[in-house]
N, C-alpha and C. Protein backbone atom coordinates (compact mmCIF):
# COMPACT_ATOMS: atom_id res chain seq x y z
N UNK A 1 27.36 4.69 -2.42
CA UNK A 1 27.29 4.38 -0.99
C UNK A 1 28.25 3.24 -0.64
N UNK A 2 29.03 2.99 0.54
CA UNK A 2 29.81 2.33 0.90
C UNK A 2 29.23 1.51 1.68
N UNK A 3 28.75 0.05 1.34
CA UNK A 3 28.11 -1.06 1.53
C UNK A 3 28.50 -1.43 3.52
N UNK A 4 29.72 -1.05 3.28
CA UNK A 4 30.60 -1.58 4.79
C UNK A 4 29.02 -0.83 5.68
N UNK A 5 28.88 0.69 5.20
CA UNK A 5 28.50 1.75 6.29
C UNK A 5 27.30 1.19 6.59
N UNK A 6 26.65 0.02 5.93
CA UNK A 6 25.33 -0.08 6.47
C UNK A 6 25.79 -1.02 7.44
N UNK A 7 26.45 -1.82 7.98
CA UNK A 7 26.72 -2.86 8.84
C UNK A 7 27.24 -2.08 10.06
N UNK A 8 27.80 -1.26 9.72
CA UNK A 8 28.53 -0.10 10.91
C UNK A 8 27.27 0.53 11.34
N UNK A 9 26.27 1.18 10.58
CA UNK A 9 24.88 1.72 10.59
C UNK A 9 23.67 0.53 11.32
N UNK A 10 24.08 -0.59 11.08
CA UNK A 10 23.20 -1.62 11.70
C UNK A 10 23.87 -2.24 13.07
N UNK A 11 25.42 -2.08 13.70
CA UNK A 11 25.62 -2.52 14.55
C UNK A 11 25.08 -1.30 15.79
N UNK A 12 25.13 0.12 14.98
CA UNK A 12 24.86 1.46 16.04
C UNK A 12 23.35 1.28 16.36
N UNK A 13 22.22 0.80 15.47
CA UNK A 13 20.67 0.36 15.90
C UNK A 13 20.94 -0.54 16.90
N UNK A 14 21.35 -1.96 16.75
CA UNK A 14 21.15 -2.61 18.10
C UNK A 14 21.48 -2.41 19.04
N UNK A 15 23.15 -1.70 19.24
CA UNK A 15 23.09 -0.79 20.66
C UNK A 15 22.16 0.32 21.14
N UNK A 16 21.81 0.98 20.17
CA UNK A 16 20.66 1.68 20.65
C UNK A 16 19.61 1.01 20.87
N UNK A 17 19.14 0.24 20.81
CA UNK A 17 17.86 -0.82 20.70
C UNK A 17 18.00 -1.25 22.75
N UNK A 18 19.31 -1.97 22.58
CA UNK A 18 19.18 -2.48 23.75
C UNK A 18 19.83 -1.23 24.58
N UNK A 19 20.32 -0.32 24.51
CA UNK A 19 20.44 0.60 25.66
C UNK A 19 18.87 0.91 26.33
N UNK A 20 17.85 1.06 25.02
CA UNK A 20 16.17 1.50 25.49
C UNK A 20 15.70 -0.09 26.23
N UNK A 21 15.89 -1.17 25.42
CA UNK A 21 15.71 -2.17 26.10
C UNK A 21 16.59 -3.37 25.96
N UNK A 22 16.82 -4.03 27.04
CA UNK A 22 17.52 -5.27 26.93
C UNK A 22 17.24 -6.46 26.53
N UNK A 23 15.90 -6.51 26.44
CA UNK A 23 15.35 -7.36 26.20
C UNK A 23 14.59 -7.67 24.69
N UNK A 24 14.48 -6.19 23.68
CA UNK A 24 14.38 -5.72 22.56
C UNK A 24 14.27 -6.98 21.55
N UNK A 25 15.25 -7.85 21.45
CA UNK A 25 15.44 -8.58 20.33
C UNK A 25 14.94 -10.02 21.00
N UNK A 26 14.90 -10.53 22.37
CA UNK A 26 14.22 -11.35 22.25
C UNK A 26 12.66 -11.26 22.26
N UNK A 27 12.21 -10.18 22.48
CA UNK A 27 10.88 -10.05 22.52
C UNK A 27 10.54 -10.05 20.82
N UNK A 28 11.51 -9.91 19.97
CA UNK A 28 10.72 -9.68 18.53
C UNK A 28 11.06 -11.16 18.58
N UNK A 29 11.86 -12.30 18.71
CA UNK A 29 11.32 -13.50 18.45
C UNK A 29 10.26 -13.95 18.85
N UNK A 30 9.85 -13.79 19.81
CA UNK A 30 9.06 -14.41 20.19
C UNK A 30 7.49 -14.09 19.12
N UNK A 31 7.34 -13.39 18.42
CA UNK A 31 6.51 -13.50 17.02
C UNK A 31 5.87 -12.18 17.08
N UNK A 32 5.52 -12.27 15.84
CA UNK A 32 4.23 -10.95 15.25
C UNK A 32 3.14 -10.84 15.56
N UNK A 33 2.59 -9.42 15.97
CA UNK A 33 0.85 -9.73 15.86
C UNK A 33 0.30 -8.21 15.41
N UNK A 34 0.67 -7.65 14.27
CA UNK A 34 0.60 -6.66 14.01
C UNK A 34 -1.23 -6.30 13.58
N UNK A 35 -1.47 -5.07 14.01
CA UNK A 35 -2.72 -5.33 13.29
C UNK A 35 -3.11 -3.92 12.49
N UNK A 36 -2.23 -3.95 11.15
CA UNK A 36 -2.01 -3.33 10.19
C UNK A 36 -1.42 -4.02 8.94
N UNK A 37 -2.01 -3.96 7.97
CA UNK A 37 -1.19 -4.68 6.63
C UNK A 37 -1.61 -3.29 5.66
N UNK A 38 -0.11 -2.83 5.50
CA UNK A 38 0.16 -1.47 4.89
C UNK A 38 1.28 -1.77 3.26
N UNK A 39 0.23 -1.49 2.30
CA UNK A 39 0.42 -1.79 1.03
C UNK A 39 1.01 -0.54 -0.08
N UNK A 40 2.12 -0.39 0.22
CA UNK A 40 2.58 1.04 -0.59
C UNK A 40 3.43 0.72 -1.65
N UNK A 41 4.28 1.86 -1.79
CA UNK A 41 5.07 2.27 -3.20
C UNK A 41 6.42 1.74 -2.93
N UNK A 42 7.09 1.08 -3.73
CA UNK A 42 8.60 0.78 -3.73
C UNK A 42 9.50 1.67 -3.81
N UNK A 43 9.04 3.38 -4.27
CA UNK A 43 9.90 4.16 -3.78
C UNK A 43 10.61 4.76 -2.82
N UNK A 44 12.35 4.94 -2.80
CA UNK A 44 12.57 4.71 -1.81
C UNK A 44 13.01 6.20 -1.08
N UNK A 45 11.81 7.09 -1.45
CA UNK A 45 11.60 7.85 -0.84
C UNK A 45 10.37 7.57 0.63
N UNK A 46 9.76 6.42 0.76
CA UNK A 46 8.84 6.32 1.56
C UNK A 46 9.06 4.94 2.21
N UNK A 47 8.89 5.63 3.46
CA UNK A 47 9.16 4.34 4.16
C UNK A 47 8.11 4.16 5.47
N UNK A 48 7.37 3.29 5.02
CA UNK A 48 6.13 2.57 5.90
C UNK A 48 6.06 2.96 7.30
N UNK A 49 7.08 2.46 7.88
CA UNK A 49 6.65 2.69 9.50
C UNK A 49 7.19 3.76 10.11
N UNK A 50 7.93 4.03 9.06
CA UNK A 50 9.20 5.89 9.93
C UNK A 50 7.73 6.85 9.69
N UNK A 51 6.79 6.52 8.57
CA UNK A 51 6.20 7.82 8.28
C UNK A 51 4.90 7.65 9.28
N UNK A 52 4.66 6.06 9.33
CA UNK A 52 3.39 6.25 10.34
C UNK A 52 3.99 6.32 11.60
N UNK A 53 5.04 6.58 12.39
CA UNK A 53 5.41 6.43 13.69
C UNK A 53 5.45 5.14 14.64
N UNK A 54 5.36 3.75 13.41
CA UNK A 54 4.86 2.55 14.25
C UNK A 54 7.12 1.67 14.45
N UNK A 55 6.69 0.76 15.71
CA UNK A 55 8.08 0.39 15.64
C UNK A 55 7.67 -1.00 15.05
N UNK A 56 8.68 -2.15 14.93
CA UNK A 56 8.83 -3.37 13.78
C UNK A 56 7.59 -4.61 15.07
N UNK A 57 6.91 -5.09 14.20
CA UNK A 57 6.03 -5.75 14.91
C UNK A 57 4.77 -5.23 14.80
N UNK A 58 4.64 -4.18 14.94
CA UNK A 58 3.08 -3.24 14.76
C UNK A 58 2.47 -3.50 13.27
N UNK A 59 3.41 -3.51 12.10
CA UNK A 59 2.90 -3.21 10.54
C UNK A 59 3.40 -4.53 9.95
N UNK A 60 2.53 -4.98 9.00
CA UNK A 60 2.82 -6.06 8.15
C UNK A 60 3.02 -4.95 6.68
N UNK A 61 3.85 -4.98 6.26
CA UNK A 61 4.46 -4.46 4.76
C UNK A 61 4.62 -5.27 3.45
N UNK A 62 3.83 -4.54 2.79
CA UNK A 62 4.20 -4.90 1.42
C UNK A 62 3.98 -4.24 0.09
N UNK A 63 5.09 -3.75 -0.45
CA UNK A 63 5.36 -2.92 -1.26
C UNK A 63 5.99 -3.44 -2.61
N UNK A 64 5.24 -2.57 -3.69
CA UNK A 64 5.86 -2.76 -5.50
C UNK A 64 5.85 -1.46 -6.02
N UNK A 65 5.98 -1.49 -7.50
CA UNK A 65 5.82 -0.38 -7.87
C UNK A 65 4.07 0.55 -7.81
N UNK A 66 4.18 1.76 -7.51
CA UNK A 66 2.89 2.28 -7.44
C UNK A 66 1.88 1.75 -6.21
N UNK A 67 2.21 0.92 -5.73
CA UNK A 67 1.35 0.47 -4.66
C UNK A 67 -0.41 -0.39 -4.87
N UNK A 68 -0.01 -1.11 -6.07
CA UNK A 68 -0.69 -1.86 -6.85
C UNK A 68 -1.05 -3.59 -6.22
N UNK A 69 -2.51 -3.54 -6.34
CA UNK A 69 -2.86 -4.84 -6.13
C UNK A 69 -3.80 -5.60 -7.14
N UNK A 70 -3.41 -5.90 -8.17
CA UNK A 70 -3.56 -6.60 -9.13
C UNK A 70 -3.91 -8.31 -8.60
N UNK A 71 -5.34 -8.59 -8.50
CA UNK A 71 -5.89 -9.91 -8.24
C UNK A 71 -5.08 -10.95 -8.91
N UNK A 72 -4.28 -10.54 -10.05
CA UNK A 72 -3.17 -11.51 -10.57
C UNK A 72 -2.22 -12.29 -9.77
N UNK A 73 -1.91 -11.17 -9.39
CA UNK A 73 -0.34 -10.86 -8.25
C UNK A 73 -0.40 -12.07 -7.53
N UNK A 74 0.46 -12.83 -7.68
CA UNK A 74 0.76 -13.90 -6.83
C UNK A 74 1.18 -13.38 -5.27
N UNK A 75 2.22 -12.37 -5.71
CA UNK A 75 3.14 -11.77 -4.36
C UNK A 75 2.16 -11.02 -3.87
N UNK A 76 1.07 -10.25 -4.18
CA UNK A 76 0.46 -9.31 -3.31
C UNK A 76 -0.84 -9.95 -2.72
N UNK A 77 -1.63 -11.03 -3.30
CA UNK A 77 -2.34 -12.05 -3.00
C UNK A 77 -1.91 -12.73 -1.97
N UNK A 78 -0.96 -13.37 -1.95
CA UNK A 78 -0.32 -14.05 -1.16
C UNK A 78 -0.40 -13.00 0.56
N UNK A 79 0.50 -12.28 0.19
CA UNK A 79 0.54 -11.17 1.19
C UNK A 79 -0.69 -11.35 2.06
N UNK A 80 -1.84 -10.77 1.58
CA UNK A 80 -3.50 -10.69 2.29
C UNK A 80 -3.59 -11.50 2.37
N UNK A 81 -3.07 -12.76 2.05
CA UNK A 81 -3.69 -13.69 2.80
C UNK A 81 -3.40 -14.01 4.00
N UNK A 82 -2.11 -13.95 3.63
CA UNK A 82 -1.28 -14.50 5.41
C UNK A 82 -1.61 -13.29 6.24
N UNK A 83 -1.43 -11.99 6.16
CA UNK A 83 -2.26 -10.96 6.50
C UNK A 83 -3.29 -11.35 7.72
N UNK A 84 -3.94 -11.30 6.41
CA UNK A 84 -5.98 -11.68 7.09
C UNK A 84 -6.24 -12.75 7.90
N UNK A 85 -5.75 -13.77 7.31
CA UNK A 85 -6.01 -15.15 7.86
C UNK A 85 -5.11 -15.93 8.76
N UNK A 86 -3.67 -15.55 8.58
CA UNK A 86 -3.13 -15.72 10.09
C UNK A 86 -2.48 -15.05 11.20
N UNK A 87 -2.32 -13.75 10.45
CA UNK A 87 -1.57 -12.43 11.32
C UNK A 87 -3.52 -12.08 11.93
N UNK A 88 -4.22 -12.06 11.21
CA UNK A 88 -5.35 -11.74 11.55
C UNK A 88 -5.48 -10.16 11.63
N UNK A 89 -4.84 -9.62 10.89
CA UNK A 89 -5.01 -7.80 11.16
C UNK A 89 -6.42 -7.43 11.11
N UNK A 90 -6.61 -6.16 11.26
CA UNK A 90 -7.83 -6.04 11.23
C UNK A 90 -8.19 -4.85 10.68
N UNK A 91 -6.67 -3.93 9.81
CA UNK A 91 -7.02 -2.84 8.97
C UNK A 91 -5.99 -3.06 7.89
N UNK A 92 -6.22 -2.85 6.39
CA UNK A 92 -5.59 -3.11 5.69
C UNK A 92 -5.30 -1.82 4.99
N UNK A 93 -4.38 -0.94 4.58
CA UNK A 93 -3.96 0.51 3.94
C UNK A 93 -3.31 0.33 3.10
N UNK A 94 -4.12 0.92 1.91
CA UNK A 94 -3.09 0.91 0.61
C UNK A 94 -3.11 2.42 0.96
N UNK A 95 -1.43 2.56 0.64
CA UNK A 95 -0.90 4.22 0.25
C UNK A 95 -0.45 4.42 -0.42
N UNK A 96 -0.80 5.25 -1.07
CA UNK A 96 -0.08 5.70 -2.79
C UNK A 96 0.69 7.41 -1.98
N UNK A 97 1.68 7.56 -2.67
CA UNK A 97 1.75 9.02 -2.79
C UNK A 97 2.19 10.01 -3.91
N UNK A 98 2.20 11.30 -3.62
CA UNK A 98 2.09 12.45 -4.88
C UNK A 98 3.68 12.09 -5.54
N UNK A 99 3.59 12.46 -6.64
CA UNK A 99 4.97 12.40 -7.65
C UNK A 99 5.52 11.11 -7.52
N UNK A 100 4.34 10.37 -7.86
CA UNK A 100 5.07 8.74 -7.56
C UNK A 100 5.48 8.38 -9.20
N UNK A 101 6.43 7.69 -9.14
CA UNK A 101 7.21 7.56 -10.26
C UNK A 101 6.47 6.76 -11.55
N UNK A 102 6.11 5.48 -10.59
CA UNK A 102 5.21 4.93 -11.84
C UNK A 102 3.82 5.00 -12.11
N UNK A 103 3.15 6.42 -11.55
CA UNK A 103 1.82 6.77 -11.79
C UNK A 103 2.14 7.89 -13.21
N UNK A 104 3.76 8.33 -12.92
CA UNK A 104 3.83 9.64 -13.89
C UNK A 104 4.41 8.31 -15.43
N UNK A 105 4.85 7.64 -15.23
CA UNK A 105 5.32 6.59 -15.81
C UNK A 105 4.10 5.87 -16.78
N UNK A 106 3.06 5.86 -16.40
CA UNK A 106 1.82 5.29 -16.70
C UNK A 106 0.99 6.05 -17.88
N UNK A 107 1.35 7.49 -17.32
CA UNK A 107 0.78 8.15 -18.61
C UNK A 107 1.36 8.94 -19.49
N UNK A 108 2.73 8.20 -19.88
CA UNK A 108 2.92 8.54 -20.95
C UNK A 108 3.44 7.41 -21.57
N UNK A 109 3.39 7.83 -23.23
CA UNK A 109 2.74 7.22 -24.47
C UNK A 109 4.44 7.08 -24.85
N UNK A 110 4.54 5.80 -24.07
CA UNK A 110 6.04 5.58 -24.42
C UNK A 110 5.89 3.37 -24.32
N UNK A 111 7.16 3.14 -24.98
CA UNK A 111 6.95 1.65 -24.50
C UNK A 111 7.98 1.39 -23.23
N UNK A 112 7.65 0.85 -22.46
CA UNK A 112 9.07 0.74 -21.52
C UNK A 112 9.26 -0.76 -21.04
N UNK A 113 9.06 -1.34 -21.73
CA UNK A 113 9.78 -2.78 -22.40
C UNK A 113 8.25 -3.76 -20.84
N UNK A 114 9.48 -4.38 -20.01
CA UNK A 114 9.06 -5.28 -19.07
C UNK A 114 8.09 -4.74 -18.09
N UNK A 115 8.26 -3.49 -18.14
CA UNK A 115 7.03 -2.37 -17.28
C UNK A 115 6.00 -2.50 -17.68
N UNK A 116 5.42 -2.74 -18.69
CA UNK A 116 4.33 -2.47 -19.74
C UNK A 116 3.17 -3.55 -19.40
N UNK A 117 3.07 -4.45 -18.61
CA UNK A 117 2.17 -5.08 -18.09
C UNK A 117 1.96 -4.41 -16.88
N UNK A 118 2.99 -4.09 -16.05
CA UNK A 118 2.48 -3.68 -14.39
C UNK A 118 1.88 -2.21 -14.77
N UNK A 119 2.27 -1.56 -15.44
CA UNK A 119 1.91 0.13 -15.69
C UNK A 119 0.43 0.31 -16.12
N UNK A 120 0.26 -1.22 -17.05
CA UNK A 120 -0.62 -1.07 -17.88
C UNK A 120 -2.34 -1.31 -16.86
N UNK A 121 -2.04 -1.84 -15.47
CA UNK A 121 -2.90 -1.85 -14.49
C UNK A 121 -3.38 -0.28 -14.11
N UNK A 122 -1.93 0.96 -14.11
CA UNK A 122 -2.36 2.07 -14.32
C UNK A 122 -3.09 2.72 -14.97
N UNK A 123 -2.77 2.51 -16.50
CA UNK A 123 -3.67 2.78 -17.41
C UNK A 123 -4.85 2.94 -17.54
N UNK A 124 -5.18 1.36 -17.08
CA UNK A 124 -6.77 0.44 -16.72
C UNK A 124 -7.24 1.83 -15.72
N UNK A 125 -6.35 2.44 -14.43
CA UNK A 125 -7.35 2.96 -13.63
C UNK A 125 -7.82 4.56 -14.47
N UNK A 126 -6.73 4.93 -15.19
CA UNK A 126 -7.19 6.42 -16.26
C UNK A 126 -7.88 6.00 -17.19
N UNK A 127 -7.99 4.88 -17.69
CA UNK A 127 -9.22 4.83 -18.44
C UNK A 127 -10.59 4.45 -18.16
N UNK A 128 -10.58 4.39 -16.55
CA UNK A 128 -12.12 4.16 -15.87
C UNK A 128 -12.28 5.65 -15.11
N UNK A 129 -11.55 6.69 -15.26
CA UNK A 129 -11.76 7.88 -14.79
C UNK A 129 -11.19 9.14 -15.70
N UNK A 130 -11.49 8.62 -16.92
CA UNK A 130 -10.11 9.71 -18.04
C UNK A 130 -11.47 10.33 -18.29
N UNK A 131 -12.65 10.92 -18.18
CA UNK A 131 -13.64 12.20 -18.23
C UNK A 131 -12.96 12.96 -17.35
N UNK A 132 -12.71 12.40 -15.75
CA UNK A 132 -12.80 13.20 -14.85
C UNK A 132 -11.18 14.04 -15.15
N UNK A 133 -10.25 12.76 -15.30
CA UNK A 133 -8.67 13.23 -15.57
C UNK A 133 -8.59 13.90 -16.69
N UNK A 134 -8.99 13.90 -17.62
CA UNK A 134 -8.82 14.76 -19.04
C UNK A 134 -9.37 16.30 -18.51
N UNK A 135 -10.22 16.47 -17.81
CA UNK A 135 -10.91 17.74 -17.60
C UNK A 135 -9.84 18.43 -16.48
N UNK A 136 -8.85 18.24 -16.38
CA UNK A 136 -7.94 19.07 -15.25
C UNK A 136 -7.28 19.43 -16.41
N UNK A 137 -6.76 20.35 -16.40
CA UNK A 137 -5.41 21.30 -17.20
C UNK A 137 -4.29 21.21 -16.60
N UNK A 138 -4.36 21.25 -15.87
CA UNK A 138 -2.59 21.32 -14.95
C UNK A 138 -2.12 19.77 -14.77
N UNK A 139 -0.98 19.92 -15.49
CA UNK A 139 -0.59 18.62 -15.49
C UNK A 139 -0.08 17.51 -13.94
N UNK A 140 0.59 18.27 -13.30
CA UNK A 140 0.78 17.98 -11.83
C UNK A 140 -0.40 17.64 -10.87
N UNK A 141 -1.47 18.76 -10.84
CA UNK A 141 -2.96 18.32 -10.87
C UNK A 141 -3.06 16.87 -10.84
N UNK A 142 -3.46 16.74 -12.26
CA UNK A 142 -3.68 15.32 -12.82
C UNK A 142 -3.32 14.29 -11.85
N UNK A 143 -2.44 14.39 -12.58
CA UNK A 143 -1.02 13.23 -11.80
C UNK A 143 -1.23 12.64 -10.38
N UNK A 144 -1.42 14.07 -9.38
CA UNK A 144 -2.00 13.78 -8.14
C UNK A 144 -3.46 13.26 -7.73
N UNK A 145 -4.21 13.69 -8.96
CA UNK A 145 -5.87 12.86 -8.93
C UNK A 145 -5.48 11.45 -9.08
N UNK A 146 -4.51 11.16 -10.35
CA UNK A 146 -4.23 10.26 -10.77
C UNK A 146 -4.01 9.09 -9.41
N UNK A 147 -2.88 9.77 -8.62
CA UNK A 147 -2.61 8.83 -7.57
C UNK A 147 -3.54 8.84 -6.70
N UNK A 148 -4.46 9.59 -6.50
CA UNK A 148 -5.93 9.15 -5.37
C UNK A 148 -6.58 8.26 -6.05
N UNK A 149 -7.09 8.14 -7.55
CA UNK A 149 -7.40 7.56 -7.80
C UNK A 149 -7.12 6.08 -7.73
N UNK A 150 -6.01 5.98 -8.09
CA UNK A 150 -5.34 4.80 -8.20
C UNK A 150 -5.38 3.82 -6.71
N UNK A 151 -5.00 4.69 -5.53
CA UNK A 151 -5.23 3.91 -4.37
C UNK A 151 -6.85 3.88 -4.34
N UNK A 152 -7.79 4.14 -4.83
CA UNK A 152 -9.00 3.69 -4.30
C UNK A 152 -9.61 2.74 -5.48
N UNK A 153 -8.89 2.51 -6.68
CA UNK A 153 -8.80 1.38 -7.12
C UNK A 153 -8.26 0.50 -6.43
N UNK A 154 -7.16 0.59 -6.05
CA UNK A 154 -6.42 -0.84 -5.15
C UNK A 154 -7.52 -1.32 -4.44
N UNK A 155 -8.16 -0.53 -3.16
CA UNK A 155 -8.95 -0.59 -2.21
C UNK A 155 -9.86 -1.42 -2.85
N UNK A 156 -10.25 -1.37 -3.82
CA UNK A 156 -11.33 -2.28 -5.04
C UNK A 156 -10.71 -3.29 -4.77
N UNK A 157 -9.69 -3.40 -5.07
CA UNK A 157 -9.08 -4.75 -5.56
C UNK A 157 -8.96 -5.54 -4.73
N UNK A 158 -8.42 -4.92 -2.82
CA UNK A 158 -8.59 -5.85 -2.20
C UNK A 158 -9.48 -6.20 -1.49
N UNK A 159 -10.75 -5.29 -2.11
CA UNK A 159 -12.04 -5.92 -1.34
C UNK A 159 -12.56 -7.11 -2.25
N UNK A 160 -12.08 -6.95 -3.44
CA UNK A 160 -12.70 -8.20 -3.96
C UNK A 160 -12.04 -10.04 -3.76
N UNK A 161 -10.81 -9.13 -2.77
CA UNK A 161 -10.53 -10.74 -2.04
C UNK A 161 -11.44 -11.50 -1.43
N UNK A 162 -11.59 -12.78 -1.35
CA UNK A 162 -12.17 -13.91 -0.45
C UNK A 162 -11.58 -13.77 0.88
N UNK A 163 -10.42 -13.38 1.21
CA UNK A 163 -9.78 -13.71 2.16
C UNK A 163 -10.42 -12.15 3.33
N UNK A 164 -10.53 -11.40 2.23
CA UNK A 164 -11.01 -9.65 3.06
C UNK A 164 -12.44 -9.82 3.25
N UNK A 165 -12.97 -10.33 2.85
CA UNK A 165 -14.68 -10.75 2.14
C UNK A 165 -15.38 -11.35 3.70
N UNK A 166 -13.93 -12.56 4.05
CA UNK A 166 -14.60 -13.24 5.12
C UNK A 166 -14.62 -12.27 6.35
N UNK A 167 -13.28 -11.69 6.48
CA UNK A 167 -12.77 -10.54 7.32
C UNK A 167 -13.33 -9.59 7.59
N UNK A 168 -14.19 -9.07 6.91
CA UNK A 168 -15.15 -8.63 7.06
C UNK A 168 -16.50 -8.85 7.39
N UNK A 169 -16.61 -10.34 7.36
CA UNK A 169 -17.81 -10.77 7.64
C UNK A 169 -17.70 -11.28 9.58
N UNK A 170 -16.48 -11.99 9.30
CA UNK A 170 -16.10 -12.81 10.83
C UNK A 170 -15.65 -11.56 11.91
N UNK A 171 -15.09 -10.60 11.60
CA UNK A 171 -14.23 -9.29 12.56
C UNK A 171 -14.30 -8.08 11.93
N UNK A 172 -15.21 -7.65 11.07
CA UNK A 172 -15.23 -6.42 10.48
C UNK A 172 -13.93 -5.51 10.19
N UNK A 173 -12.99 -6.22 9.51
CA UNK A 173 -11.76 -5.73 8.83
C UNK A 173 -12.11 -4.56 8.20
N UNK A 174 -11.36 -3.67 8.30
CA UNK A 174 -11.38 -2.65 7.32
C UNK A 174 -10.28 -2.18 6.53
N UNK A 175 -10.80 -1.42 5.62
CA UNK A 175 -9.59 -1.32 4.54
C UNK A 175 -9.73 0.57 4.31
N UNK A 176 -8.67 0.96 4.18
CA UNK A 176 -8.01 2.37 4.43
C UNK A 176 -7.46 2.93 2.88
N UNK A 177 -8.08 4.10 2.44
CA UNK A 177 -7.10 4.67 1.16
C UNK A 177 -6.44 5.88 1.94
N UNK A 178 -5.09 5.56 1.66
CA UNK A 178 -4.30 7.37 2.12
C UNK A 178 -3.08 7.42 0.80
N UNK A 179 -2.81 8.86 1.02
CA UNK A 179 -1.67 9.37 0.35
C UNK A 179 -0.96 10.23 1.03
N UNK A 180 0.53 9.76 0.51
CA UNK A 180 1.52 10.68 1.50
C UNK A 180 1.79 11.70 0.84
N UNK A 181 1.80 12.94 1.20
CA UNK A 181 1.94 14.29 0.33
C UNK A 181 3.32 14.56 0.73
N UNK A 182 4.40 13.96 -0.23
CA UNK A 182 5.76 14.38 -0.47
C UNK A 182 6.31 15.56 0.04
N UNK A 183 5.36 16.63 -0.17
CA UNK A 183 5.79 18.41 0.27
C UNK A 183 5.94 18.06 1.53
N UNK A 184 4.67 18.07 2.19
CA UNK A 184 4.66 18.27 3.56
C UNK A 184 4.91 17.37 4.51
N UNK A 185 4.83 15.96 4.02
CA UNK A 185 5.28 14.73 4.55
C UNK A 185 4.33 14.52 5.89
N UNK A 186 2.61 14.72 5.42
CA UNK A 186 1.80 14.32 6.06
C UNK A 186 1.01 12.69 5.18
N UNK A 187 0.60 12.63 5.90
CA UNK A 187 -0.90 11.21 5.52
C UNK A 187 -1.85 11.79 5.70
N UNK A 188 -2.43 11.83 4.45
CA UNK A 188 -3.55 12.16 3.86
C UNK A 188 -4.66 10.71 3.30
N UNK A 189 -6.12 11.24 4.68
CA UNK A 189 -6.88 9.73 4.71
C UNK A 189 -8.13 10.82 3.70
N UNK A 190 -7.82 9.73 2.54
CA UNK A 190 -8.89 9.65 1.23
C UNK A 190 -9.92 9.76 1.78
N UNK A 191 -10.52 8.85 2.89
CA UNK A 191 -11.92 8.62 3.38
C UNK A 191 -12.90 7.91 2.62
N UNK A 192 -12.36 6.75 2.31
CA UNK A 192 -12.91 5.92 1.29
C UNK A 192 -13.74 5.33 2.40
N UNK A 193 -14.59 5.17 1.51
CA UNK A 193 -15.98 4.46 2.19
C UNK A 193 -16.41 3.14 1.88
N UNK A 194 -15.59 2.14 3.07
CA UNK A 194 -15.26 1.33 2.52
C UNK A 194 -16.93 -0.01 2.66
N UNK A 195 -17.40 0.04 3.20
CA UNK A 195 -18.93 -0.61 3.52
C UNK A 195 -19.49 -0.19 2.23
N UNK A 196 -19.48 1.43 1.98
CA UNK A 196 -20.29 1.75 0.63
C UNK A 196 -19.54 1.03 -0.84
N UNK A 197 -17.85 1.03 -0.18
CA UNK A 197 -17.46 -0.14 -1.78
C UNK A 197 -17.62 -1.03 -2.01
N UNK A 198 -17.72 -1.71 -0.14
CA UNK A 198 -18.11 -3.64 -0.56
C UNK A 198 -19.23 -3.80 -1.00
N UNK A 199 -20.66 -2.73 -0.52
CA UNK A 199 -21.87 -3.09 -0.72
C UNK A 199 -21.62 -2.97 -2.38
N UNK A 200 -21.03 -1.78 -3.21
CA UNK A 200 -20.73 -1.62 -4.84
C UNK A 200 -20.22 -3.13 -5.54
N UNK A 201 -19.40 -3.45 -4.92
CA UNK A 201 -19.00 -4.88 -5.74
C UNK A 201 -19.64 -6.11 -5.30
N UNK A 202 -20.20 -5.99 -3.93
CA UNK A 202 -20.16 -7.61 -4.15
C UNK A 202 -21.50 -8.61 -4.81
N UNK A 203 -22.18 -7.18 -5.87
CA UNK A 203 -23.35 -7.77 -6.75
C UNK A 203 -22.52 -8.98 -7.61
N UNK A 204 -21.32 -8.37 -7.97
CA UNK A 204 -20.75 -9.16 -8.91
C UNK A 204 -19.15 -10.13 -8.12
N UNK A 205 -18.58 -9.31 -7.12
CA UNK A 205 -17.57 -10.06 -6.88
C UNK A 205 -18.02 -10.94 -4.99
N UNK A 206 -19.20 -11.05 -4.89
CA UNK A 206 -19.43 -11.77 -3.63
C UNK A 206 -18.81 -13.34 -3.58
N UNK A 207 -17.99 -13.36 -2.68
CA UNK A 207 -17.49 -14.68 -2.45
C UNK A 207 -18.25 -15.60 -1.34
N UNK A 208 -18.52 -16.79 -1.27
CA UNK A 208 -19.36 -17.26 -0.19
C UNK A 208 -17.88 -17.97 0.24
């Protein structure tokens, strides 16, 4: 790709921007108040707001590999927080989607050097559901359980925030599992039940 073409490609957006409005770019200074924090895949087959139809300002984004929220994660921690507590959103969506690279990456029995900690969060989710995943035959199958699964682990993960915990308590935040189905290039809502997950964890992960 010829680096120039994205600047030629970015001067043709702002004329289009301000032909629809003139006023376009000072209205995005004037600040954010999105009330969506949408947590997906670094592949760059998917892109956050082209697929939900939202324009810049509507979605808070933040994306890694697989669409992983690891309570570790400095960067994805961080994220929900400023999120929750000063964007104040009030729905949070992790999206995974089908033939995602590092879900197919995850299960197989290979070393892949510096990957091998983030993948290995994958792992963690096939080995809290490898009855259900071992019992499919079709390997593609799998793979695609694999990635439902995996976003409704995340959904775990960020309910066991403090910061979602309160958000739920102060404005009834909610939190969203979907997957984007590559074929058809719809969003597909898991229908995670998310009251029935907080009531599941917070025997053990209740934050006061």
């Amino acid at each position: 790709m010829d680096i120039q073409k994205i600047f030629k490609n970015n001067q043709e957006w702002v004329l289009e921007k301000l032909k629809k409005d003139s006023k376009f770019f000072e209205k995005l200074t004037e600040g954010q108040s999105p009330d969506i924090l949408y947590i997906g895949c670094s592949d760059s087959r998917v892109t956050a707001e082209e697929l939900m139809g939202l324009k810049p300002g509507e979605v808070f984004v933040h994306r890694n590999i697989a669409n992983m929220v690891p309570n570790t994660d400095l960067s994805a921690m961080s994220v929900i927080d400023y999120a929750v507590v000063h964007l104040k959103v009030n729905h949070i969506v992790v999206c995974g989607h089908y033939h995602c690279g590092g879900v197919k990456a995850a299960m197989q029995s290979e070393d892949l050097g510096i990957l091998n900690p983030w993948l290995r969060n994958i792992r963690d989710v096939y080995r809290i559901h490898k009855d259900e995943l071992n019992a499919i035959e079709d390997e593609e199958s799998r793979y695609n359980r694999l990635v439902e699964l995996n976003v409704q682990e995340q959904c775990l993960n960020v309910i066991k925030t403090a910061e979602v915990q309160r958000g739920y308590r102060d404005r009834h935040i909610t939190v969203h599992g979907w997957v984007w189905d590559i074929h058809s290039g719809k969003l597909i809502d898991l229908e995670i039940d998310f009251e029935q997950l907080l009531e599941n964890v917070m025997e053990i992960y209740h934050l006061k």
